[in-house]
Every structure is written in structure tokens, then in C-alpha cells.
N, C-alpha and C. Protein backbone atom coordinates (compact mmCIF):
# COMPACT_ATOMS: atom_id res chain seq x y z
N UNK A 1 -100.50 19.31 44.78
CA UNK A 1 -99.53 20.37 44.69
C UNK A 1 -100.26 21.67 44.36
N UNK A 2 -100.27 22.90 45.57
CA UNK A 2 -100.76 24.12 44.71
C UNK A 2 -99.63 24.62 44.16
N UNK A 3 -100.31 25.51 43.73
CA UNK A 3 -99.10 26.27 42.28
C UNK A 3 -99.82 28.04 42.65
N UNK A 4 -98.92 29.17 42.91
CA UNK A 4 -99.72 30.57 42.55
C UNK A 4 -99.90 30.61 41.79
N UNK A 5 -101.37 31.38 41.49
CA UNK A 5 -102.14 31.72 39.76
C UNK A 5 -101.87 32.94 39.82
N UNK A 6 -101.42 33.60 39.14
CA UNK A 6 -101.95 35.41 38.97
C UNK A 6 -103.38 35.54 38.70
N UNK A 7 -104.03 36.02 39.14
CA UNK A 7 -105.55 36.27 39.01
C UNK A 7 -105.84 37.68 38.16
N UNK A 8 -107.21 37.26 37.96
CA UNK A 8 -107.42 38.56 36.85
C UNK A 8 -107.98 39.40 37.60
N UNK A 9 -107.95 40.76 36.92
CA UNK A 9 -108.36 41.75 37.92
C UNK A 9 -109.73 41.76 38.16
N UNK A 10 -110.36 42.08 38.99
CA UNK A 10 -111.79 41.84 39.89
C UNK A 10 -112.54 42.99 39.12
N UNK A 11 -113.67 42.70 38.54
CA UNK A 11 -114.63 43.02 37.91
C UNK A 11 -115.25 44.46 39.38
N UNK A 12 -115.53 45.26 38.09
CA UNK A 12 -116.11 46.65 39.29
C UNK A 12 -117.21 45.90 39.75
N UNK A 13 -116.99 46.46 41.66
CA UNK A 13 -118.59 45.90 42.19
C UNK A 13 -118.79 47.40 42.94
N UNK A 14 -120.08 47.14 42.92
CA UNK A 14 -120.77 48.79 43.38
C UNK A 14 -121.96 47.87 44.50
N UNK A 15 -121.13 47.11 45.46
CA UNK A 15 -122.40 46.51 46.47
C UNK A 15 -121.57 47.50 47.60
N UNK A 16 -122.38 47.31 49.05
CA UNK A 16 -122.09 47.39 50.13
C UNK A 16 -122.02 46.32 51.05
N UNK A 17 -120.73 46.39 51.84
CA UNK A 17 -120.02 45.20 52.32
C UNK A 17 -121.06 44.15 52.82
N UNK A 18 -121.90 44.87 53.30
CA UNK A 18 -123.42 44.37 54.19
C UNK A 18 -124.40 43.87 53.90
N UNK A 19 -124.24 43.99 52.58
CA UNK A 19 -125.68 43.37 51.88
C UNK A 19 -124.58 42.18 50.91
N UNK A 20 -126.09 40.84 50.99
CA UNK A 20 -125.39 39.77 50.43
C UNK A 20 -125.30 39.70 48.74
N UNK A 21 -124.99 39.01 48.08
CA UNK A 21 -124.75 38.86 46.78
C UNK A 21 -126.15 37.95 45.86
N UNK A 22 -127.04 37.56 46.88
CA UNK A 22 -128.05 37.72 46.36
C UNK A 22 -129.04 38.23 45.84
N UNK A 23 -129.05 39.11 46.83
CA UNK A 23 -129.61 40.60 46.78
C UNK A 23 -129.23 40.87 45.18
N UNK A 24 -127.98 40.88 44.79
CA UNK A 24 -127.69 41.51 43.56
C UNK A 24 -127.18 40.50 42.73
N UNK A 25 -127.76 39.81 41.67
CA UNK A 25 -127.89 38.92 41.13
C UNK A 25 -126.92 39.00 40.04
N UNK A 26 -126.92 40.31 39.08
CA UNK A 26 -125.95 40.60 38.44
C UNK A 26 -124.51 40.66 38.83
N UNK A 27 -123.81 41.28 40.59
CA UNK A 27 -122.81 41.32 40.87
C UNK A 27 -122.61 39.73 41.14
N UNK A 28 -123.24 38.83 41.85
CA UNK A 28 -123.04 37.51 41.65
C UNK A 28 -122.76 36.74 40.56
N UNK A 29 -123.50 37.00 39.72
CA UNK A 29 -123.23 36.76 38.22
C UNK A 29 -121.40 37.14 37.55
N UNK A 30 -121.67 38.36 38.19
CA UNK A 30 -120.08 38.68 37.79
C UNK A 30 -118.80 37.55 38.31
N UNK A 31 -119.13 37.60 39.81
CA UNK A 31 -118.18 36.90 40.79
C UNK A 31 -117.99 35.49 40.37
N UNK A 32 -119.11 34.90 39.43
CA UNK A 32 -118.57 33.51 39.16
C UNK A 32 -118.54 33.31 37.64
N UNK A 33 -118.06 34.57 36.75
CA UNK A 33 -117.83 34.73 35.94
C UNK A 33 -116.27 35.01 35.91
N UNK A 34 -116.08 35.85 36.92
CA UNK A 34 -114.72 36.03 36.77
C UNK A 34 -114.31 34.61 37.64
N UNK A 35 -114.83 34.17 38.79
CA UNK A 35 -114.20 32.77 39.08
C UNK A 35 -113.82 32.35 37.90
N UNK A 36 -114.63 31.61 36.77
CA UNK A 36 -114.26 31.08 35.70
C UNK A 36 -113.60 31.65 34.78
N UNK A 37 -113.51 32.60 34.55
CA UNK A 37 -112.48 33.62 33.51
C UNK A 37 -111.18 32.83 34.34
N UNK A 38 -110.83 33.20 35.30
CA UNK A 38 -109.53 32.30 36.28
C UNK A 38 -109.30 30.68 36.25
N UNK A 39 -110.22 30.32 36.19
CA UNK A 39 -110.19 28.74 35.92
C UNK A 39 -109.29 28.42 34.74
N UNK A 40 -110.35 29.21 33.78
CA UNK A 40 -110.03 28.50 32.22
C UNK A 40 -108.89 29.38 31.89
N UNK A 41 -108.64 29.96 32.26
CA UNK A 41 -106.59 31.08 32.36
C UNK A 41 -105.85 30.34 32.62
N UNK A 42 -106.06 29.50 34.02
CA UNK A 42 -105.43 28.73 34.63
C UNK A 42 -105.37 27.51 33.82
N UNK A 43 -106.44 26.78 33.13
CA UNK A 43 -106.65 24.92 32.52
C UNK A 43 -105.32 25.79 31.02
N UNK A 44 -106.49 26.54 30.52
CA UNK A 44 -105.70 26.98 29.18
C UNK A 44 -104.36 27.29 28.73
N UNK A 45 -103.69 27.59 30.31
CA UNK A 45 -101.56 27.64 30.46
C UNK A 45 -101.33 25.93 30.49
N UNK A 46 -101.66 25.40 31.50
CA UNK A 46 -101.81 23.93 31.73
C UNK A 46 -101.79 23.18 30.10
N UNK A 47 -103.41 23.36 29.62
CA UNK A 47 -103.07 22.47 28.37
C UNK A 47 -102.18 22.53 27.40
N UNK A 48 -102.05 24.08 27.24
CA UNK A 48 -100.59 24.27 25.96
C UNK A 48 -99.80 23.46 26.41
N UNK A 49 -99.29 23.69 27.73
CA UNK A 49 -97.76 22.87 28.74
C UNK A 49 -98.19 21.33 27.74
N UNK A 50 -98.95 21.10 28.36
CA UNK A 50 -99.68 19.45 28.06
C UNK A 50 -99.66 19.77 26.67
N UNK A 51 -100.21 20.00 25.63
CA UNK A 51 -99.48 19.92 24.86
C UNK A 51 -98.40 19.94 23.82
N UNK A 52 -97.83 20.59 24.53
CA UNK A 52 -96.43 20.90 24.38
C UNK A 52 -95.22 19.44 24.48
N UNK A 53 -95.84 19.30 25.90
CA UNK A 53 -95.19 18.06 26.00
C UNK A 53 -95.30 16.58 25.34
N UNK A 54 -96.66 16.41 25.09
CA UNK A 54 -97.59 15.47 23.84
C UNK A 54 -96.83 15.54 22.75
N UNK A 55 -96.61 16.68 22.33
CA UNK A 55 -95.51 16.96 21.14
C UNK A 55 -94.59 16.55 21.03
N UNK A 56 -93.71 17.05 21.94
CA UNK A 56 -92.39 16.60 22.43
C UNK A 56 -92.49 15.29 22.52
N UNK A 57 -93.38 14.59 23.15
CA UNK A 57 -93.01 13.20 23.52
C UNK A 57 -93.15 12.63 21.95
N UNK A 58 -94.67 12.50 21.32
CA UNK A 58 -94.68 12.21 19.67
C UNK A 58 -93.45 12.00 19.07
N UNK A 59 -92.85 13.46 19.28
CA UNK A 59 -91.75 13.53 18.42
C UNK A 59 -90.45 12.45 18.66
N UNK A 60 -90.31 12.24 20.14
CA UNK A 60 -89.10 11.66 20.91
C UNK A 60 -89.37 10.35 20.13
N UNK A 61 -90.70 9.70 20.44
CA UNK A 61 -91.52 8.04 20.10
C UNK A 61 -91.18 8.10 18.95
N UNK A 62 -91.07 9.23 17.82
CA UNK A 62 -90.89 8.67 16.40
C UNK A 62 -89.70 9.11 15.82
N UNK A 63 -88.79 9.98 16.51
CA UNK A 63 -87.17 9.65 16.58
C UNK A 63 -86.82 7.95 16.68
N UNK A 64 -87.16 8.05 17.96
CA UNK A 64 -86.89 6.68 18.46
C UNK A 64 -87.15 5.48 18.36
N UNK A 65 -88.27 5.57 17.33
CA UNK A 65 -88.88 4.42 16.44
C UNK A 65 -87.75 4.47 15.23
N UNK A 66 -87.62 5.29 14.16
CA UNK A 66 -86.82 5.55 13.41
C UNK A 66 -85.20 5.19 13.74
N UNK A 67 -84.94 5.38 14.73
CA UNK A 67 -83.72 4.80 15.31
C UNK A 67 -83.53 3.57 14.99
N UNK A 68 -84.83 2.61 16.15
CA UNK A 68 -84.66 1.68 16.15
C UNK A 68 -84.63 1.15 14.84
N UNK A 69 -85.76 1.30 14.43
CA UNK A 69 -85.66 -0.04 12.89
C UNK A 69 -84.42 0.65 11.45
N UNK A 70 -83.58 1.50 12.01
CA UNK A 70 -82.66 1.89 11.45
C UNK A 70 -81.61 1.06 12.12
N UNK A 71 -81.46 0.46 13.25
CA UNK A 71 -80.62 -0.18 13.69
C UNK A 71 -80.88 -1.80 13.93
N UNK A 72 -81.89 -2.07 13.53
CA UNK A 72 -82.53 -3.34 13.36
C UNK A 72 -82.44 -3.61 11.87
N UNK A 73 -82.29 -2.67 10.87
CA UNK A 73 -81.69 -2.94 9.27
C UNK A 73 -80.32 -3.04 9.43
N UNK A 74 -79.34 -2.30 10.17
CA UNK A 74 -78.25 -2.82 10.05
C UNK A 74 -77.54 -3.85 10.76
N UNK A 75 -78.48 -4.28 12.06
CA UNK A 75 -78.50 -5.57 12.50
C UNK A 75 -78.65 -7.10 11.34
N UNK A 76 -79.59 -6.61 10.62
CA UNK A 76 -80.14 -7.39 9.70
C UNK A 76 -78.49 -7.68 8.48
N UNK A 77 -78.29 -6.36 8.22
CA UNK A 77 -76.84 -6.45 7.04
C UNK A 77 -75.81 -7.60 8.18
N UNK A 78 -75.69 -7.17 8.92
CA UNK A 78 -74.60 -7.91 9.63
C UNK A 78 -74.63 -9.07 9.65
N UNK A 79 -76.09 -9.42 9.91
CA UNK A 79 -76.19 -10.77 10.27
C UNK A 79 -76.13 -11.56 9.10
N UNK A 80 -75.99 -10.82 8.09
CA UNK A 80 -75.92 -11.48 6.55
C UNK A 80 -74.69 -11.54 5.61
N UNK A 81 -74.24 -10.34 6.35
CA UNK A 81 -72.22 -10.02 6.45
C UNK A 81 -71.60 -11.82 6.87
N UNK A 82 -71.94 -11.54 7.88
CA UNK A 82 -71.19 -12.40 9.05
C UNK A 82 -71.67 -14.33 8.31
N UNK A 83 -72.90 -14.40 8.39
CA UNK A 83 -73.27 -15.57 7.47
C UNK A 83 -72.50 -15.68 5.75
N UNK A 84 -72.62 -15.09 5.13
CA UNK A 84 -71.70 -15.14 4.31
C UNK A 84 -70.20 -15.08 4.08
N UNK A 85 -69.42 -14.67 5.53
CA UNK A 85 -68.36 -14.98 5.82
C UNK A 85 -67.58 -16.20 6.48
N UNK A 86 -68.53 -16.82 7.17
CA UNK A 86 -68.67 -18.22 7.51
C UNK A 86 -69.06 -19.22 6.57
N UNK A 87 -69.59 -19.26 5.74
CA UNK A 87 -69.68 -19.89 4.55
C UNK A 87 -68.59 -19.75 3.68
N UNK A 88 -67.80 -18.83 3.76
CA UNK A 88 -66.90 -18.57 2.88
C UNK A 88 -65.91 -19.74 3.58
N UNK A 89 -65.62 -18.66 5.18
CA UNK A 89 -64.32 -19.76 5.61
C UNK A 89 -64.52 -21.28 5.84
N UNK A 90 -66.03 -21.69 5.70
CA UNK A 90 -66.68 -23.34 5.66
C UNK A 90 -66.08 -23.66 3.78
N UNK A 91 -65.98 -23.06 3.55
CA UNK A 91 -65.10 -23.39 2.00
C UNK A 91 -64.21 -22.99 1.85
N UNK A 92 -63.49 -22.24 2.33
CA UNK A 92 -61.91 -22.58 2.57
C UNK A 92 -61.78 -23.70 3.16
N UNK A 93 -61.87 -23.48 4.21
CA UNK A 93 -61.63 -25.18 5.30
C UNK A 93 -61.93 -26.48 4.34
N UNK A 94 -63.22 -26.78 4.10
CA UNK A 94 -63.57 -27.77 2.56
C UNK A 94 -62.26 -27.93 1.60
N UNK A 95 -62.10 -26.55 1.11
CA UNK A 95 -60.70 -26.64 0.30
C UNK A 95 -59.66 -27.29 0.69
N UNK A 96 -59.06 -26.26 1.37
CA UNK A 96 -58.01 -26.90 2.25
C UNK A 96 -57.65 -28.24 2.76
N UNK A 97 -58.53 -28.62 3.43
CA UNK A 97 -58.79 -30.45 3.57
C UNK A 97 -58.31 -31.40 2.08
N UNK A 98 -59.42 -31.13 1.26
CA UNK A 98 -59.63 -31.73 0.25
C UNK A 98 -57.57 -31.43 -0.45
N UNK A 99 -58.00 -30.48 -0.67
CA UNK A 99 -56.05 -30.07 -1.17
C UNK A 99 -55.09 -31.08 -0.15
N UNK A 100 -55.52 -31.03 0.53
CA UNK A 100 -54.15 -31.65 2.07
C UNK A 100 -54.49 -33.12 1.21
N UNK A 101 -55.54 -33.91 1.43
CA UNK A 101 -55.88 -35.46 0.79
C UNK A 101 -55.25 -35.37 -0.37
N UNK A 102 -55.45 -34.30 -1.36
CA UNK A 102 -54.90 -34.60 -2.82
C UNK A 102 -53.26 -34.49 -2.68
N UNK A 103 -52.66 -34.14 -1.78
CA UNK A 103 -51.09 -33.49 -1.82
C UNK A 103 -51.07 -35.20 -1.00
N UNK A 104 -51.81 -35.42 -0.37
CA UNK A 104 -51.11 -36.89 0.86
C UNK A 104 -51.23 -37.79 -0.45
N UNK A 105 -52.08 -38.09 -1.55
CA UNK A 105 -52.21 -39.05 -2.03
C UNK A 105 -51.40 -38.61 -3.29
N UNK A 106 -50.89 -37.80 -3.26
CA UNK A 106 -49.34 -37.50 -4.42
C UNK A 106 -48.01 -37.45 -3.74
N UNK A 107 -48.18 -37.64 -2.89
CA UNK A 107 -47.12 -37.68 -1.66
C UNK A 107 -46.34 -39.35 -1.85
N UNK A 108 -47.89 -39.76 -1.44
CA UNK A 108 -47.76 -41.33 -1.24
C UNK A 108 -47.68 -42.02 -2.45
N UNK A 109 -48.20 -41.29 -3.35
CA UNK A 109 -47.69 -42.12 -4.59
C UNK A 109 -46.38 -41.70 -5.41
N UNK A 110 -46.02 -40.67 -5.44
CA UNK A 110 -44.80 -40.56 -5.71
C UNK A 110 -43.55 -41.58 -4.84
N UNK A 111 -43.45 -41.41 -3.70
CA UNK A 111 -43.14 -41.47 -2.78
C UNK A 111 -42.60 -43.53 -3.17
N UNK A 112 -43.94 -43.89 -3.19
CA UNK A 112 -43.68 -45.49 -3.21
C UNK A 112 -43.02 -45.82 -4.60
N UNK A 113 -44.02 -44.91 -5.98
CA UNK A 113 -43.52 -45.37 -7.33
C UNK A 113 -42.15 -45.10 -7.57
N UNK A 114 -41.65 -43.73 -6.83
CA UNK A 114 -39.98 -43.33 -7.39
C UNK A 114 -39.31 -44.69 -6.73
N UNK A 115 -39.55 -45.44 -5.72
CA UNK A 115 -38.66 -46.24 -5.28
C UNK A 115 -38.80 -47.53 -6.07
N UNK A 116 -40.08 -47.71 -6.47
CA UNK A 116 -40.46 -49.14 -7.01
C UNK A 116 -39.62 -48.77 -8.70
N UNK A 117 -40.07 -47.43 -9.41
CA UNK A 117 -39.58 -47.53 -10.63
C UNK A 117 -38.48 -46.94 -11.38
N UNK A 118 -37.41 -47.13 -11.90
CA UNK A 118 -36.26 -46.67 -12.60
C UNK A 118 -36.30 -46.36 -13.73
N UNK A 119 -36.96 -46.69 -14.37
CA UNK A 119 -37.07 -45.96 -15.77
C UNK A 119 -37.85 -44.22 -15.52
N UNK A 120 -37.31 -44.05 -16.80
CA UNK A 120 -37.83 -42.55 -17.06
C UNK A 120 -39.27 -42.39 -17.82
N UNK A 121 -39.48 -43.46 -18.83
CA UNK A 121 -40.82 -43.44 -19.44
C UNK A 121 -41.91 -43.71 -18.31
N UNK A 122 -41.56 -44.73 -17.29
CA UNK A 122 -42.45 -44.87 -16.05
C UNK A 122 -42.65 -43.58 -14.91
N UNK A 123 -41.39 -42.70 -14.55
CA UNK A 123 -41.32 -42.10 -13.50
C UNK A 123 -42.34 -40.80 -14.77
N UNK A 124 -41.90 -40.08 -15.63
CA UNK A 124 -42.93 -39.16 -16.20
C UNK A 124 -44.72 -39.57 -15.98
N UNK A 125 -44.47 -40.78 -16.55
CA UNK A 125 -46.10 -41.55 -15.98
C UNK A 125 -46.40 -41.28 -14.99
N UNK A 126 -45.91 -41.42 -14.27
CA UNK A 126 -46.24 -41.12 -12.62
C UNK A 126 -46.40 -39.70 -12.49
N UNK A 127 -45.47 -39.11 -12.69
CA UNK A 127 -45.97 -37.01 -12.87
C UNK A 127 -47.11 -36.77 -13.20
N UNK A 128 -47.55 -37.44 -14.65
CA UNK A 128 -48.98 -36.93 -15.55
C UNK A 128 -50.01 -37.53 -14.32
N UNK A 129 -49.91 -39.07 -13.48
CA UNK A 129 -50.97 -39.02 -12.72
C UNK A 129 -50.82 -37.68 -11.82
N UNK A 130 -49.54 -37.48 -11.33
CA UNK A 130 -49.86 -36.20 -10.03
C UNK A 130 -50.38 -35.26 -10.77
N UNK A 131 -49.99 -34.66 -11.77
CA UNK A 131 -50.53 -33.65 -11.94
C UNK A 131 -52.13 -33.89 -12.43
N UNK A 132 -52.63 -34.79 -12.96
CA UNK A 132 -53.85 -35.11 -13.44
C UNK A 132 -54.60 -35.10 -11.75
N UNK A 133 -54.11 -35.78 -10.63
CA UNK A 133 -54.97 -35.41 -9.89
C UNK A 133 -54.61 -34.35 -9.11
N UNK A 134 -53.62 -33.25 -9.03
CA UNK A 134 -53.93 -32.68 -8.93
C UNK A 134 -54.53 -30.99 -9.87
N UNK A 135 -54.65 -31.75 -11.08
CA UNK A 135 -55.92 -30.81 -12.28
C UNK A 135 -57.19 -31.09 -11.05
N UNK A 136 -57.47 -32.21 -11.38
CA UNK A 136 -58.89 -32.73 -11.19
C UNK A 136 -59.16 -31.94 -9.79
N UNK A 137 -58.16 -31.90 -8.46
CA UNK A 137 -58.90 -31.45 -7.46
C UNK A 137 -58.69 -29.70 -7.82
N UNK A 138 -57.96 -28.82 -8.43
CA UNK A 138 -58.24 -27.04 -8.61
C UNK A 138 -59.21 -27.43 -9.61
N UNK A 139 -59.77 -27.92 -10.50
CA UNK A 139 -60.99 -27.88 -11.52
C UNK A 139 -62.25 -28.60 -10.42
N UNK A 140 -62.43 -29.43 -9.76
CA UNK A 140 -63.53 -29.10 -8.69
C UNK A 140 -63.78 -28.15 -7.96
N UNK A 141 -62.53 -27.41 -7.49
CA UNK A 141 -62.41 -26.42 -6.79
C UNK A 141 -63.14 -25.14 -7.82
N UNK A 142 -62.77 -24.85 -9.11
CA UNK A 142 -63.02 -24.11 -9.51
C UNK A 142 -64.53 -24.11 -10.15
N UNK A 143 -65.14 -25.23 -9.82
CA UNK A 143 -66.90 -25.77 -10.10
C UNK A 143 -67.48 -25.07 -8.95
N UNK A 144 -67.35 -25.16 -7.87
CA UNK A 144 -67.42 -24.34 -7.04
C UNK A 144 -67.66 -23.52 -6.37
């Protein structure tokens, strides 16, 4: 890709069109002095650009590093959110079960003893077991 340079202005020459630049060693001297005065005008816009952009990019890479492991810590909370919320509802569920067994097996024992027994000193007996098991299963629950 060329690109126009503005060039620098041309160093005074005091030759004649006709005679070569050997001849005059000093005006030659000049001519590839100012060549290079133009070069390094030209590299020296170039590298600022270049680094300009080096910069810019640096900067983008360590935004964007910072991003990331800012969003890889709160990946991290979540994933520790979410595990501890599943554990939770893995003990509800535990609960729950366990409660359902303790209510079926006060169910079933009420259930058979009220029919088997008529007295009142017996049927209270029978209460203190329900309620004794169900103490025993909210006091496991509450070990917990």
C-alpha cells in the first residue's frame, strides 16, 4: 500500500543540471541526507501510530483481563449460591420424608389402638407415644 508523504523542503543546491552529483560530493551528501531526514519523518509518524495502538491494545488486554476474572469470581459466588441451595432443598426433602414416615406411623398407630382400646388411661397412653415420636422426629430435625 503507498500512502502520500509530505516531503521536506529540498535543501539549497547550487549545481548545474549537467554536471553529475559526484562531481560534488557535498551536494550528494545533502541529497541523501535529506532522503533520510524523509524516511525517519515518515518511520517516526508510523511508530507513534504503532504506538499508540500498542497502548490502546495493552490497555483493551487488561480491561479485559479484569473483566474476565471479575466475572469468573462471580461465577465462582454462584456456583456456591446455587450448591448451598441444593443442599438446603436435599434437607428439606430429607425432612419432609422423614416427617411423612413419622405422621404414617402415628397415623397407623392411632388409627389401630383407638379401635382396639376403650379406656381413657390407655387411649392418653397412646397420645404420649404420638407425641413422644413425634418430639423425637422435630428434636432430630433440630440436631441438624
Amino acid at each position: 500500500m503507498t500512502t502520500k508523504t509530505d516531503l521536506l523542503p529540498l535543501p539549497p543546491l547550487y549545481i548545474v543540471p549537467s554536471v553529475e552529483p559526484v562531481d560534488y560530493p557535498d551536494v550528494a551528501q545533502a541529497l541523501i541526507d535529506y532522503a533520510r531526514a524523509n524516511v525517519a519523518r515518515a518511520i517516526a509518524a508510523k511508530d507513534a501510530e504503532i504506538d499508540a495502538l500498542r497502548t490502546r491494545l495493552e490497555d483493551t488486554v487488561r480491561d479485559s483481563t479484569n473483566k474476565i476474572e471479575a466475572l469468573r469470581a462471580r461465577v465462582g459466588e454462584t456456583k456456591e449460591v446455587a450448591v448451598r441451595a441444593m443442599r438446603q432443598r436435599d434437607a428439606q426433602y430429607n425432612r419432609a420424608e422423614r416427617l411423612a414416615e413419622a405422621l404414617e406411623e402415628i397415623r397407623s398407630r392411632s388409627s389401630i389402638d383407638l379401635t382396639m382400646r376403650s379406656d381413657q388411661f390407655a387411649l392418653t397412653a397412646l397420645l404420649g407415644d404420638i407425641h413422644q415420636i413425634a418430639g423425637a422426629e422435630l428434636a432430630q430435625e433440630g440436631e441438624q
